[in-house]
Each structure stands twice: as C-alpha cells, then as structure tokens.
PDB file of N, CA and C in Angstrom:
ATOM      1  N   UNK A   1       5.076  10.484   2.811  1.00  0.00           N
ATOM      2  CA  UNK A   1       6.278  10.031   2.140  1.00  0.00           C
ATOM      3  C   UNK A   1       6.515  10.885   0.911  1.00  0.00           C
ATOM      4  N   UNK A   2       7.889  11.162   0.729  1.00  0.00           N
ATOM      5  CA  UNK A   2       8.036  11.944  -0.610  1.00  0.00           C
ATOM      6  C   UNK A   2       8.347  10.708  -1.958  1.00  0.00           C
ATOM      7  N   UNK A   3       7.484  11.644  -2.867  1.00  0.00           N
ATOM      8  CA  UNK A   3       7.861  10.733  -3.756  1.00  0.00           C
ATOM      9  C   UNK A   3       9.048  10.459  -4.533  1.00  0.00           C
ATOM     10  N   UNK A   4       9.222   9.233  -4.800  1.00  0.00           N
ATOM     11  CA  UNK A   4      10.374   8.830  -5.984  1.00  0.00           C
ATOM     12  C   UNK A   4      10.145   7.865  -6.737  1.00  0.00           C
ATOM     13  N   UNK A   5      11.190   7.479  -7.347  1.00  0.00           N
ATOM     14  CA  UNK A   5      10.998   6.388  -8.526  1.00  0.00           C
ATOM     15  C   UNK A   5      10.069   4.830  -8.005  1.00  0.00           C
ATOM     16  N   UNK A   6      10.209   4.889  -6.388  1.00  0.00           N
ATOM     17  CA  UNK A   6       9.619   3.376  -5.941  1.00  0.00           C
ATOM     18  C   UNK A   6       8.500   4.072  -5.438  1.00  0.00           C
ATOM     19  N   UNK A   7       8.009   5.007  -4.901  1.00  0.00           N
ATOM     20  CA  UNK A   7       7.184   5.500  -4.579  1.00  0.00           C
ATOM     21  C   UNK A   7       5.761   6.421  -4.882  1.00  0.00           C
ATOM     22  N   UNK A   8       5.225   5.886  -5.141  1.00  0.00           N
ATOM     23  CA  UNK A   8       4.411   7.079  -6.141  1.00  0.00           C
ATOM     24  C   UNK A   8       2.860   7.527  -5.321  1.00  0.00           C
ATOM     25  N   UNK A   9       2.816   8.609  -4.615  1.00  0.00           N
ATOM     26  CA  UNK A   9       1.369   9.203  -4.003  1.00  0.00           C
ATOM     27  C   UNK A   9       0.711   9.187  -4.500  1.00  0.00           C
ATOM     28  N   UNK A  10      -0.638   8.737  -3.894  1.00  0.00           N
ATOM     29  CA  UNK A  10      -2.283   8.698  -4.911  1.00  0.00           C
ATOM     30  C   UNK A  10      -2.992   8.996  -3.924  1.00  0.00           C
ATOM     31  N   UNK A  11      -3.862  10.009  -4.731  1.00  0.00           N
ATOM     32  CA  UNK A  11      -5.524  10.604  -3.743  1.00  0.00           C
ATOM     33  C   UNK A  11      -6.471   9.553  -4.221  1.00  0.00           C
ATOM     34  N   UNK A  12      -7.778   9.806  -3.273  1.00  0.00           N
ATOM     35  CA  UNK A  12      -8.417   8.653  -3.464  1.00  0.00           C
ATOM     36  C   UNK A  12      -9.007   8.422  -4.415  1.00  0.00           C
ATOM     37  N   UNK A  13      -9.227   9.006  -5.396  1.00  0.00           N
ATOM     38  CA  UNK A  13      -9.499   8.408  -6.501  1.00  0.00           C
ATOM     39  C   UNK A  13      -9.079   7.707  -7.351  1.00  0.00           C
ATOM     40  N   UNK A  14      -7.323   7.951  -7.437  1.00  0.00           N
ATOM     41  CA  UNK A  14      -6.264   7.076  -7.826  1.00  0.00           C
ATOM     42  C   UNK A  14      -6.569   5.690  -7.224  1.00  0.00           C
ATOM     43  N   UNK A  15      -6.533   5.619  -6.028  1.00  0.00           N
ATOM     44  CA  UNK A  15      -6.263   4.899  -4.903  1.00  0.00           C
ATOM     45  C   UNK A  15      -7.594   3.854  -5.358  1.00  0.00           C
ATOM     46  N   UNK A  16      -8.474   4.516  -5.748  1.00  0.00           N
ATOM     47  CA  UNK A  16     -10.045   3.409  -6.117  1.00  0.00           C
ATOM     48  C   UNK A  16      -9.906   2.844  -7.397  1.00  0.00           C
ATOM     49  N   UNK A  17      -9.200   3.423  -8.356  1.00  0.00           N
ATOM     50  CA  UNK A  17      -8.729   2.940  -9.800  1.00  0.00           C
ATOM     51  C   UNK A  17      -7.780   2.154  -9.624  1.00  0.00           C
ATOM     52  N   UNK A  18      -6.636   2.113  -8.758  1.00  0.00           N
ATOM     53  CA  UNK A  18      -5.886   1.096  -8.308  1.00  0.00           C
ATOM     54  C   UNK A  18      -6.589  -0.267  -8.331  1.00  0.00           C
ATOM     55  N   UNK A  19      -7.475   0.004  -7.521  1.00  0.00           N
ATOM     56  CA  UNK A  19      -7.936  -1.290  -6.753  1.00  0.00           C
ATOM     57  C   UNK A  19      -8.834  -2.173  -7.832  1.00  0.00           C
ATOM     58  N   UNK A  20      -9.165  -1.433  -8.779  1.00  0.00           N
ATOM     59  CA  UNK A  20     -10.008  -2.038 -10.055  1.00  0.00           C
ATOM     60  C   UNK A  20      -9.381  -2.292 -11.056  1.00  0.00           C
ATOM     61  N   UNK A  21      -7.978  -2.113 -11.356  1.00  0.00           N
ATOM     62  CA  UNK A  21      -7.084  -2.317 -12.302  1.00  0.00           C
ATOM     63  C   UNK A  21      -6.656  -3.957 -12.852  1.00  0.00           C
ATOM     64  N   UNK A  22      -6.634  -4.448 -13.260  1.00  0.00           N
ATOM     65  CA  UNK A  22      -6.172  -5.716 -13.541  1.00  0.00           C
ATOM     66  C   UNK A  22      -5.016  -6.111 -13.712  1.00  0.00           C
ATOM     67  N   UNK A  23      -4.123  -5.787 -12.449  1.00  0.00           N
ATOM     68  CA  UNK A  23      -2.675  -6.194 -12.478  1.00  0.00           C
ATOM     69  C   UNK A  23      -2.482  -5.984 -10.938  1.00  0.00           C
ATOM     70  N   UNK A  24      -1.324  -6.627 -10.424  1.00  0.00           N
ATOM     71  CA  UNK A  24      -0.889  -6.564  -9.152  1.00  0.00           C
ATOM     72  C   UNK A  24      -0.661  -5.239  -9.155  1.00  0.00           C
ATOM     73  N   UNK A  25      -0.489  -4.365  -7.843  1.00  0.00           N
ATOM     74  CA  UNK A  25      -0.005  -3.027  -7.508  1.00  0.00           C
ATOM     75  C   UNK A  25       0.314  -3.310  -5.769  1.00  0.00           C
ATOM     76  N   UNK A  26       0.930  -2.586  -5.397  1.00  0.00           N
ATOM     77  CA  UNK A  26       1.205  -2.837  -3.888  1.00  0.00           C
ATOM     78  C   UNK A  26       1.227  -1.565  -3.482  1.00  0.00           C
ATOM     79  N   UNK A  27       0.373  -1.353  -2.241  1.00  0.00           N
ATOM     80  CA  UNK A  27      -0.335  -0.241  -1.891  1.00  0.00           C
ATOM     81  C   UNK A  27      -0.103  -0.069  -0.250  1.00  0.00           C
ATOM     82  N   UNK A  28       0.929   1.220  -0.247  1.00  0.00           N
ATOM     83  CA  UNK A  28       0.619   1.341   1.561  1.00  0.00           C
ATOM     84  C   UNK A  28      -0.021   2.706   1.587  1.00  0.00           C
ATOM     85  N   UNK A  29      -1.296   2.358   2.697  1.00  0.00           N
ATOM     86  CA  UNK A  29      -1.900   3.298   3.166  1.00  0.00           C
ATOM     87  C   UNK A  29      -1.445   3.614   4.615  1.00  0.00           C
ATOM     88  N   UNK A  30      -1.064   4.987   4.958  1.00  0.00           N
ATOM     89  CA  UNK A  30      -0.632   5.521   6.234  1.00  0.00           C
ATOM     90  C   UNK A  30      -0.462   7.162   6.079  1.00  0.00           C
ATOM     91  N   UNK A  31       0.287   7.863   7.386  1.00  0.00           N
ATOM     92  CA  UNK A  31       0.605   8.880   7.351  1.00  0.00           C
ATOM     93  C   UNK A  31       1.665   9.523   8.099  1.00  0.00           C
ATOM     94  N   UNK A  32       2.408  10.253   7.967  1.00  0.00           N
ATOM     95  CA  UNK A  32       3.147  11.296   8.340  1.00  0.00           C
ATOM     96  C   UNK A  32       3.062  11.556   9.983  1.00  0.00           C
ATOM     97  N   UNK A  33       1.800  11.334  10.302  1.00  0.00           N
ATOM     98  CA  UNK A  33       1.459  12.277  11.243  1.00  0.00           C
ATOM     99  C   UNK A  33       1.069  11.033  12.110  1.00  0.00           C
ATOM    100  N   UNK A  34       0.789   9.954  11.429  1.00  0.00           N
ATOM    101  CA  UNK A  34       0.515   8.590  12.189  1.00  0.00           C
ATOM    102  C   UNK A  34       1.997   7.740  12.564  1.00  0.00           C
ATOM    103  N   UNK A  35       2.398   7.744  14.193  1.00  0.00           N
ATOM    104  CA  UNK A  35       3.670   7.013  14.488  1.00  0.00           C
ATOM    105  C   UNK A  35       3.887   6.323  13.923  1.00  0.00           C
ATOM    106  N   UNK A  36       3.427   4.972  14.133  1.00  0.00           N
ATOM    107  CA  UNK A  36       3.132   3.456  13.849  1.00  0.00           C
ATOM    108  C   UNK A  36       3.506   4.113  12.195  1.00  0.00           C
ATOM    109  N   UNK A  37       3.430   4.326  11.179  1.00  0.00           N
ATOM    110  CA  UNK A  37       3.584   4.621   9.881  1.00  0.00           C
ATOM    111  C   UNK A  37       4.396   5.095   9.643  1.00  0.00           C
ATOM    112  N   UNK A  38       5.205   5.964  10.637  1.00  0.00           N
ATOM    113  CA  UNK A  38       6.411   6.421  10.270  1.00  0.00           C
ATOM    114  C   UNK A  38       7.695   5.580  10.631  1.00  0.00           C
ATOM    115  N   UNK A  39       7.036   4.681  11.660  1.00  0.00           N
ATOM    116  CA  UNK A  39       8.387   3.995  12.221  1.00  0.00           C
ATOM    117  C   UNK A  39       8.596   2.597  10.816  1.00  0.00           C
ATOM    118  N   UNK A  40       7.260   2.101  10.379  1.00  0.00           N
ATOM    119  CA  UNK A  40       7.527   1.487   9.197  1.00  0.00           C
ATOM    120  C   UNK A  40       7.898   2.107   7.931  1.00  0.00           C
ATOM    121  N   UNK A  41       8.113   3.049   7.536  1.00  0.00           N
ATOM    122  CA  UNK A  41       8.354   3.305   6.334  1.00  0.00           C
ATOM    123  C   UNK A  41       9.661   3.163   5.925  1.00  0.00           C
ATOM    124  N   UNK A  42      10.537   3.046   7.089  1.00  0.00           N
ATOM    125  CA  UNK A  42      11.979   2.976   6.792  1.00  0.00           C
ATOM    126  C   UNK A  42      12.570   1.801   5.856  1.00  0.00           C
ATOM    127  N   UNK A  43      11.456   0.886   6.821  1.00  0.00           N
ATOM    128  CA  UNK A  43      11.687  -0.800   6.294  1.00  0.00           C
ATOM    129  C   UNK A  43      11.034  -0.959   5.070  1.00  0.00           C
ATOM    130  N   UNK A  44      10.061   0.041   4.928  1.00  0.00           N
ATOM    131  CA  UNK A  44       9.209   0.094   3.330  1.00  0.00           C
ATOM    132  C   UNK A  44       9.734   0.239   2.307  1.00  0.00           C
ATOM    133  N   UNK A  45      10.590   1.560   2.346  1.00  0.00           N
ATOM    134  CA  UNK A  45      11.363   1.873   1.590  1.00  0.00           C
ATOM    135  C   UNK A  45      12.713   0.800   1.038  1.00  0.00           C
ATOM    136  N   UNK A  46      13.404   0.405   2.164  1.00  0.00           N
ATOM    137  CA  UNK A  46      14.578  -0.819   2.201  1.00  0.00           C
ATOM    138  C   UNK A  46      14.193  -1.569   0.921  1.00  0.00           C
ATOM    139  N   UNK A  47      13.005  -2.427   1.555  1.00  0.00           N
ATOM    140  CA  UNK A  47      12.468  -3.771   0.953  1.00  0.00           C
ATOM    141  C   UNK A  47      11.867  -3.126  -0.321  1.00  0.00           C
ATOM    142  N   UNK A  48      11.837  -1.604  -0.778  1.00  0.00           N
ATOM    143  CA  UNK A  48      10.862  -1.883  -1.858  1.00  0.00           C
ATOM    144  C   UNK A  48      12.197  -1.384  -2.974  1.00  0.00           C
ATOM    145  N   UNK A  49      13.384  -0.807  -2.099  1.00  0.00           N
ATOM    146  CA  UNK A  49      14.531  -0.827  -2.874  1.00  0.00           C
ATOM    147  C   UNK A  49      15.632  -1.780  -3.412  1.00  0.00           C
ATOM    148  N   UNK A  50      15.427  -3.028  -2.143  1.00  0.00           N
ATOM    149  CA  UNK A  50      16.019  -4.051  -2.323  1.00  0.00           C
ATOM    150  C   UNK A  50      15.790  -5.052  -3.484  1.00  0.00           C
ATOM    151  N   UNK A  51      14.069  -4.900  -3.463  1.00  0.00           N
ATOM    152  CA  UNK A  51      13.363  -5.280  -4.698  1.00  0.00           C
ATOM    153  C   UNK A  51      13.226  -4.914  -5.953  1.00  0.00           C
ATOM    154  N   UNK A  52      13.699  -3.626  -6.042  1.00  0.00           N
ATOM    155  CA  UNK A  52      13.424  -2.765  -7.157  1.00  0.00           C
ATOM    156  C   UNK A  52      11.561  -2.696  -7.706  1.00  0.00           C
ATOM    157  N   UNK A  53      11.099  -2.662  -6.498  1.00  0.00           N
ATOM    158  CA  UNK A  53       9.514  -2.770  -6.844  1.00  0.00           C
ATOM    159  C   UNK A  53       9.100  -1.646  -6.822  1.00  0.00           C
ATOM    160  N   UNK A  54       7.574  -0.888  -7.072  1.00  0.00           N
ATOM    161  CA  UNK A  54       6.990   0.571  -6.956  1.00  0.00           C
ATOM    162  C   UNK A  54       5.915   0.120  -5.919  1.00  0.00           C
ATOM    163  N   UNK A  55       5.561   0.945  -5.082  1.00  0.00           N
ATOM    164  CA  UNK A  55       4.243   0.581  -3.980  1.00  0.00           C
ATOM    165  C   UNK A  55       3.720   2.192  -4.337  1.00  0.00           C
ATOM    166  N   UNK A  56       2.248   1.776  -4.235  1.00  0.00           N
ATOM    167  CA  UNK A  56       1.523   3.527  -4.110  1.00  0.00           C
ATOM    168  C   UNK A  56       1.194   3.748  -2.952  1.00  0.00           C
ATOM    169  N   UNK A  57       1.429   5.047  -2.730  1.00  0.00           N
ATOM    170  CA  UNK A  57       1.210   5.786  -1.074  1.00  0.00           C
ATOM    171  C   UNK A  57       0.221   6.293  -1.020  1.00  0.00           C
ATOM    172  N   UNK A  58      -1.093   5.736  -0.222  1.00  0.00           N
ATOM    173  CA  UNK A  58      -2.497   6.775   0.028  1.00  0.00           C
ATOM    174  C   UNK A  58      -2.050   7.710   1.423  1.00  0.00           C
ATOM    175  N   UNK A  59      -2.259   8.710   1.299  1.00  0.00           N
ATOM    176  CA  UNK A  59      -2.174   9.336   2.785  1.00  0.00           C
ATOM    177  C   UNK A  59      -3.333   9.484   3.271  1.00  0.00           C
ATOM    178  N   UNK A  60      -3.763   8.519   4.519  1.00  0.00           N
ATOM    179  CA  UNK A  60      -5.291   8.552   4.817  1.00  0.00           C
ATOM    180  C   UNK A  60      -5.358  10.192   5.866  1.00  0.00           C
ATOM    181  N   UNK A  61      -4.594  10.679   6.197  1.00  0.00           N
ATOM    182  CA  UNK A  61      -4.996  12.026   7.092  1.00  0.00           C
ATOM    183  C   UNK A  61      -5.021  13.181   5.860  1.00  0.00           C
ATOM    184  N   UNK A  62      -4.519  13.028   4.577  1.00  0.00           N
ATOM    185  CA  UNK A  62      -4.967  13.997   3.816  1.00  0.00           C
ATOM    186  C   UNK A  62      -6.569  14.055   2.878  1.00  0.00           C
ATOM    187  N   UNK A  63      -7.321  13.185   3.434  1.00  0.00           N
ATOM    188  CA  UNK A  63      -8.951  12.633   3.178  1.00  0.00           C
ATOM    189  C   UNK A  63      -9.739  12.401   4.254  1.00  0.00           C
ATOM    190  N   UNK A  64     -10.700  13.214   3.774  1.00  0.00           N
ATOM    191  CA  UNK A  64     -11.933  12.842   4.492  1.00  0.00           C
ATOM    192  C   UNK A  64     -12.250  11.732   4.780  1.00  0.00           C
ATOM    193  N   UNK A  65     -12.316  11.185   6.567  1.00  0.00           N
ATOM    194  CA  UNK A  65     -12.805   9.460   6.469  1.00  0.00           C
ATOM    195  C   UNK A  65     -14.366   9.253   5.992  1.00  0.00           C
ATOM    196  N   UNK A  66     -15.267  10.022   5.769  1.00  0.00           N
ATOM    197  CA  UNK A  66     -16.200   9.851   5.017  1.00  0.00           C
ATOM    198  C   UNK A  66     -16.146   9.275   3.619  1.00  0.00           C
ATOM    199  N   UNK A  67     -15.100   9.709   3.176  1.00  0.00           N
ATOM    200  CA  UNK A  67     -14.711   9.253   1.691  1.00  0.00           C
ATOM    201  C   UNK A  67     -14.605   8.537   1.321  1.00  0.00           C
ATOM    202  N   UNK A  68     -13.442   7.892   2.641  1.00  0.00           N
ATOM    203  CA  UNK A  68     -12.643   6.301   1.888  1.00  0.00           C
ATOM    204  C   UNK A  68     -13.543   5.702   3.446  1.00  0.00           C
ATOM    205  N   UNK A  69     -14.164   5.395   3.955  1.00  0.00           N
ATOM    206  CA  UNK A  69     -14.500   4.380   4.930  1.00  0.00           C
ATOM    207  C   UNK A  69     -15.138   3.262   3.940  1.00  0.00           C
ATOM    208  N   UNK A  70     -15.865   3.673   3.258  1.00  0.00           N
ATOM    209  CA  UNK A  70     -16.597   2.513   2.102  1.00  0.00           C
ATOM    210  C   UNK A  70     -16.082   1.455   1.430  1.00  0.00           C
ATOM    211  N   UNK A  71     -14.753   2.655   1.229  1.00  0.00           N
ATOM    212  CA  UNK A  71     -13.868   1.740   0.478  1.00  0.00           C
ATOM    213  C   UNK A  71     -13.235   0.781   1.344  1.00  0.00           C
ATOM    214  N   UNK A  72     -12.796   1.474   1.991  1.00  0.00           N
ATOM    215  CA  UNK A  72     -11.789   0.407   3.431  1.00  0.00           C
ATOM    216  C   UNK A  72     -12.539  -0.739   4.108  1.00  0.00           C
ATOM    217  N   UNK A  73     -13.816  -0.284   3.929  1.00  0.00           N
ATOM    218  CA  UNK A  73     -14.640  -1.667   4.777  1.00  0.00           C
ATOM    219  C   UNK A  73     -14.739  -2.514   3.283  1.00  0.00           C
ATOM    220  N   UNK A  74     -15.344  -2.355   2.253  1.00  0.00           N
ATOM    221  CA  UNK A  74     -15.070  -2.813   0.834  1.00  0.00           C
ATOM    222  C   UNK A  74     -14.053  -4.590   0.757  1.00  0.00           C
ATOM    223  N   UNK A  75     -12.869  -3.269   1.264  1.00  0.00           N
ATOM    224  CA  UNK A  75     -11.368  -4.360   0.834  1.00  0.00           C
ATOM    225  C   UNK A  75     -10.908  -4.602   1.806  1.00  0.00           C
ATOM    226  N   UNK A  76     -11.756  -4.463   3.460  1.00  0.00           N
ATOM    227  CA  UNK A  76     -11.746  -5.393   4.403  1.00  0.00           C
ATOM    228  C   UNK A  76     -10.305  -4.391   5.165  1.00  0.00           C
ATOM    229  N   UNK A  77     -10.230  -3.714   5.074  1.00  0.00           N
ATOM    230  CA  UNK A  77      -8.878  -2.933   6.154  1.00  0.00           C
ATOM    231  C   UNK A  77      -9.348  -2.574   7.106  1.00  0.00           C
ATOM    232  N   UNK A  78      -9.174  -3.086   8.558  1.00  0.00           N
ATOM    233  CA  UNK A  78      -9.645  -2.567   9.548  1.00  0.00           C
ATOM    234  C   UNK A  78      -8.603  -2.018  10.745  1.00  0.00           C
ATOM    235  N   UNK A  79      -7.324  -1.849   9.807  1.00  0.00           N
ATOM    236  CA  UNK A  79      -6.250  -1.179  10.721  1.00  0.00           C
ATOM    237  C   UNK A  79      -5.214  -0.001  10.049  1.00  0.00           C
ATOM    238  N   UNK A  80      -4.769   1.022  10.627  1.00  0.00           N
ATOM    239  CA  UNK A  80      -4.458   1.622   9.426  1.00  0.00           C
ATOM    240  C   UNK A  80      -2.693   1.570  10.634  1.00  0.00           C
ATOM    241  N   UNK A  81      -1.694   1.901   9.905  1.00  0.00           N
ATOM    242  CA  UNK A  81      -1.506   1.772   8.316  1.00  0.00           C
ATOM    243  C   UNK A  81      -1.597   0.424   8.343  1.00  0.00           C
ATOM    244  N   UNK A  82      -1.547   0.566   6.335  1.00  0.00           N
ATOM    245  CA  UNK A  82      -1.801  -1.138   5.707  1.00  0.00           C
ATOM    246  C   UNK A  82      -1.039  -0.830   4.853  1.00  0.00           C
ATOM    247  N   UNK A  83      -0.330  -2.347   4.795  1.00  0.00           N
ATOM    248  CA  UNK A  83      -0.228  -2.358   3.267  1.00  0.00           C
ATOM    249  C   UNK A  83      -0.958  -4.009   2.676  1.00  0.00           C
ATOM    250  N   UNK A  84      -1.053  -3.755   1.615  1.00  0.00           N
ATOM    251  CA  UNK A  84      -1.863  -4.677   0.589  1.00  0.00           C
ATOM    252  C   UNK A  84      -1.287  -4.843  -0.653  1.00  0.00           C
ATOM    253  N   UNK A  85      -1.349  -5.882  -1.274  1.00  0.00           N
ATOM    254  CA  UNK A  85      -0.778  -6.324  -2.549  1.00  0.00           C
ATOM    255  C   UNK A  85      -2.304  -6.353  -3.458  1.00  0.00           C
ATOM    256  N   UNK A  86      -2.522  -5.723  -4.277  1.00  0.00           N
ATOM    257  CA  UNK A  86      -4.197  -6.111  -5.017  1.00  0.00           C
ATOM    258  C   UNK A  86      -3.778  -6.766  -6.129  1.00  0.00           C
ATOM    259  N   UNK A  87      -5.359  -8.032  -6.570  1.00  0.00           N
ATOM    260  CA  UNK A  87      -5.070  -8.959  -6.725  1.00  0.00           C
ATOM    261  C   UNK A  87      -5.345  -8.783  -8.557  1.00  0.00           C
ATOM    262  N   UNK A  88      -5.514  -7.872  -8.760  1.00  0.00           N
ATOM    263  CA  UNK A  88      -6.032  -7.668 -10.075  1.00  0.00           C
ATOM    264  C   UNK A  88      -7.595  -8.303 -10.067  1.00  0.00           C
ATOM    265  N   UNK A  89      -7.996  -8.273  -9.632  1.00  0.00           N
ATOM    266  CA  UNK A  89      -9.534  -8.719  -9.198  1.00  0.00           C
ATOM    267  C   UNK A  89     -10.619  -7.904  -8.840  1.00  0.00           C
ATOM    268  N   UNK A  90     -10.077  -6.899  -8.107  1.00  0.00           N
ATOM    269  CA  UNK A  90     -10.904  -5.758  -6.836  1.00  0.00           C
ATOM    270  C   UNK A  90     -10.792  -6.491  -5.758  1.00  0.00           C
ATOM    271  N   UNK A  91     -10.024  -7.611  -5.600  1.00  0.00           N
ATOM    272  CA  UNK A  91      -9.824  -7.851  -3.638  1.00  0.00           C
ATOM    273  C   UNK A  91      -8.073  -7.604  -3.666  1.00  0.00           C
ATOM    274  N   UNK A  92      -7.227  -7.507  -2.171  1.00  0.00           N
ATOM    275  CA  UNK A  92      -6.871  -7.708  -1.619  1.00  0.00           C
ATOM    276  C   UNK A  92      -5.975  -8.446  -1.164  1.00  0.00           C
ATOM    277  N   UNK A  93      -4.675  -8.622  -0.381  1.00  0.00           N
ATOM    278  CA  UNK A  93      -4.512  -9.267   0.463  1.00  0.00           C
ATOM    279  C   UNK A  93      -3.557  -8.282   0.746  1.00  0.00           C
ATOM    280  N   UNK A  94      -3.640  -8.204   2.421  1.00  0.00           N
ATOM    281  CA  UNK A  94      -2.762  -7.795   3.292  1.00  0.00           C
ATOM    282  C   UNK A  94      -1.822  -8.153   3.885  1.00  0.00           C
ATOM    283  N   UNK A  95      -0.548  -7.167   3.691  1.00  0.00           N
ATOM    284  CA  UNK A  95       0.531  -8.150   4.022  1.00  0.00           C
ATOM    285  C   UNK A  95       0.776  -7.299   5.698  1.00  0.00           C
ATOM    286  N   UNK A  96       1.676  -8.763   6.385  1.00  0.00           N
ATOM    287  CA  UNK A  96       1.376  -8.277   8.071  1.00  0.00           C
ATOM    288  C   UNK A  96       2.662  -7.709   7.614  1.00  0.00           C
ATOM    289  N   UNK A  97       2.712  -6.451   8.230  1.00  0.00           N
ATOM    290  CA  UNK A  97       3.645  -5.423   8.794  1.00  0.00           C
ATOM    291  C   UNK A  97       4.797  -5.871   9.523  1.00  0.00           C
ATOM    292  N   UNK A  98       4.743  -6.888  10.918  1.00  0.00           N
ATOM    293  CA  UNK A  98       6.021  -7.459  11.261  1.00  0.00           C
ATOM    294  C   UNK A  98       6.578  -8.310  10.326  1.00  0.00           C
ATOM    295  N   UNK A  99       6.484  -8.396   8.763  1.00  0.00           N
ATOM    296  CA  UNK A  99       7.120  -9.281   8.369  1.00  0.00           C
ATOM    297  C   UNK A  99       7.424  -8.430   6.552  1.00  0.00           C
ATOM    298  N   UNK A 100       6.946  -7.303   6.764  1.00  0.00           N
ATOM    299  CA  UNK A 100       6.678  -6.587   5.457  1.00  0.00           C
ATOM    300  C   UNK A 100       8.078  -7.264   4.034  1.00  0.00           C
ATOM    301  N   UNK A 101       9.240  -6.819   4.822  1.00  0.00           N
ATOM    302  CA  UNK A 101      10.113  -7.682   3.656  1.00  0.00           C
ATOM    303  C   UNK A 101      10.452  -8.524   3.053  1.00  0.00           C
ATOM    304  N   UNK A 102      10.101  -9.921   3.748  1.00  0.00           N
ATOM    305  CA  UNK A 102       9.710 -10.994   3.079  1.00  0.00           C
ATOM    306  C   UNK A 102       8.567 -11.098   2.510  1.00  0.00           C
ATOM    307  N   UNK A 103       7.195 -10.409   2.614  1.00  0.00           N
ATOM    308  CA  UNK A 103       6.283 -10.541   1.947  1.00  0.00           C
ATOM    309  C   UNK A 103       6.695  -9.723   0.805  1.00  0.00           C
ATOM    310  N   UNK A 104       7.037  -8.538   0.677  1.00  0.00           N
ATOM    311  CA  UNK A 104       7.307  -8.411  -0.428  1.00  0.00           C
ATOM    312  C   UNK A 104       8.524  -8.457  -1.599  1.00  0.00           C
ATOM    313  N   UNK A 105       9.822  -9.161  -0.997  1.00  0.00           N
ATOM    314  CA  UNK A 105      10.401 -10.057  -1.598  1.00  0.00           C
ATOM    315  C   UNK A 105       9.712 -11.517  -2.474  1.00  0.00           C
ATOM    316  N   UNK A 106       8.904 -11.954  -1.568  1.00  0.00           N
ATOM    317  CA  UNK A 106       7.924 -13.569  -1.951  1.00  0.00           C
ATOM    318  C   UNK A 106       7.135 -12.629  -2.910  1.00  0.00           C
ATOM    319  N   UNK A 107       5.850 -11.677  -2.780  1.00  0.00           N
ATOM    320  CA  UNK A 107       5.668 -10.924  -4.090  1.00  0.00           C
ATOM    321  C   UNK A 107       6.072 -10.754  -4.928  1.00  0.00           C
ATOM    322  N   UNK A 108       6.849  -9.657  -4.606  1.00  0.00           N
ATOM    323  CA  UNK A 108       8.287  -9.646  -5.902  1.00  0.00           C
ATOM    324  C   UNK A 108       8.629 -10.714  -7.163  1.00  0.00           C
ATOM    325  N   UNK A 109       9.175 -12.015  -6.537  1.00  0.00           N
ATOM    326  CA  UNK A 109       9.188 -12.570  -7.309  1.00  0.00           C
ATOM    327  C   UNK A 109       8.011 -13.419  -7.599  1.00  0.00           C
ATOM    328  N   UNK A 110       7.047 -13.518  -7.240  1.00  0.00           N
ATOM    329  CA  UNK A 110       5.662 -14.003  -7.874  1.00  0.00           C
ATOM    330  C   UNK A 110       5.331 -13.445  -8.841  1.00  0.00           C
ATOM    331  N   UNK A 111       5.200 -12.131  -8.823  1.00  0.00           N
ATOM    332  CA  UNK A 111       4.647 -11.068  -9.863  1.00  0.00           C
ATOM    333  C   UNK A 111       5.487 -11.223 -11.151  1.00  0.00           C
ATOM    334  N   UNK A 112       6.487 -11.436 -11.194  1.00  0.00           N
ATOM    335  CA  UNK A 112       7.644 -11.282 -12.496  1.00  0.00           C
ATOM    336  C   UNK A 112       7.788 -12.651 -13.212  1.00  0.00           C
ATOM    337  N   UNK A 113       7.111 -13.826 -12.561  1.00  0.00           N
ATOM    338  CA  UNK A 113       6.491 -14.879 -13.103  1.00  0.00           C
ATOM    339  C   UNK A 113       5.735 -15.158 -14.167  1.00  0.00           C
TER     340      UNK A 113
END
C-alpha cells in the first residue's frame, strides 16, 4: 500500500513498538503480492476514510518469516492478512475481515471516548 495521511508503513521493528505502546493503533498486516490482501484493501482504505482514522501497514513479504513468526505466534495471528486493533496492553484483538467496516467504525468511535 502507498502511503498517505490514513496510512502509514512500518518495518518490523516499528511494527513491535506498536504493539507495546500504550494507546489503541490499528494495524493491517498483508501484501501486495498476497491476493486475498489486495482484494481487501479497497474496503480498508473506504472505512479508514470514512472514519477519518490512521491504520499502520506491516508488509509481511518485505521480512524475513524468521523475524516476525515470534511475534505473530506472541499476538496469536494465525492467518495473514490481519488486521488488529492493539489494546494498549501488548495484546490484540482481531478484527474479522468480512466485516472490517463496521468493526472499525464501532472502534472508531470507542477510541474517541
């Protein structure tokens, strides 16, 4: 995904500071080169414009799966792409993909609470 104002790319080290941060962040991991990821991003983009929200983009084919497998078993992802809302905690929750815009509409306004 190219970046813009809702969009912002992170390598994995970003991507591990994310996850330890103490605030919500909403995080899709996928790729370019992965179908299934490209056919969602359209709707990613929509809902994260409709929202006026920012999500960070890991690109898992530009990393070594040696790298991030630790992490991914860690925060429990066992399908790629994902996306996840983190909880300001170091866990998780994954939002299901057939439903991505209402989850992050219902986010949306949770977070600004």
């Amino acid at each position: 995904m190219k970046p813009s104002k809702l969009i912002s790319p992170v390598d994995l080290q970003k991507l591990t500071a994310l996850l330890q941060e103490s605030q919500f962040k909403l995080i899709f991991i996928g790729s370019p080169r992965d179908r299934l990821s490209r056919l969602i991003v359209p709707k990613l983009k929509y809902a994260l414009k409709l929202n006026s929200i920012q999500a960070y983009y890991f690109d898992f084919a530009d990393a070594d799966p040696d790298d991030y497998q630790s992490l991914f078993y860690r925060i429990d992802i066992t399908a790629l792409p994902s996306l996840m809302i983190t909880n300001g905690d170091g866990s998780v929750t994954s939002i299901d993909l057939d439903h991505l815009e209402k989850a992050i509409q219902f986010w949306s306004q949770k977070s600004t609470r």
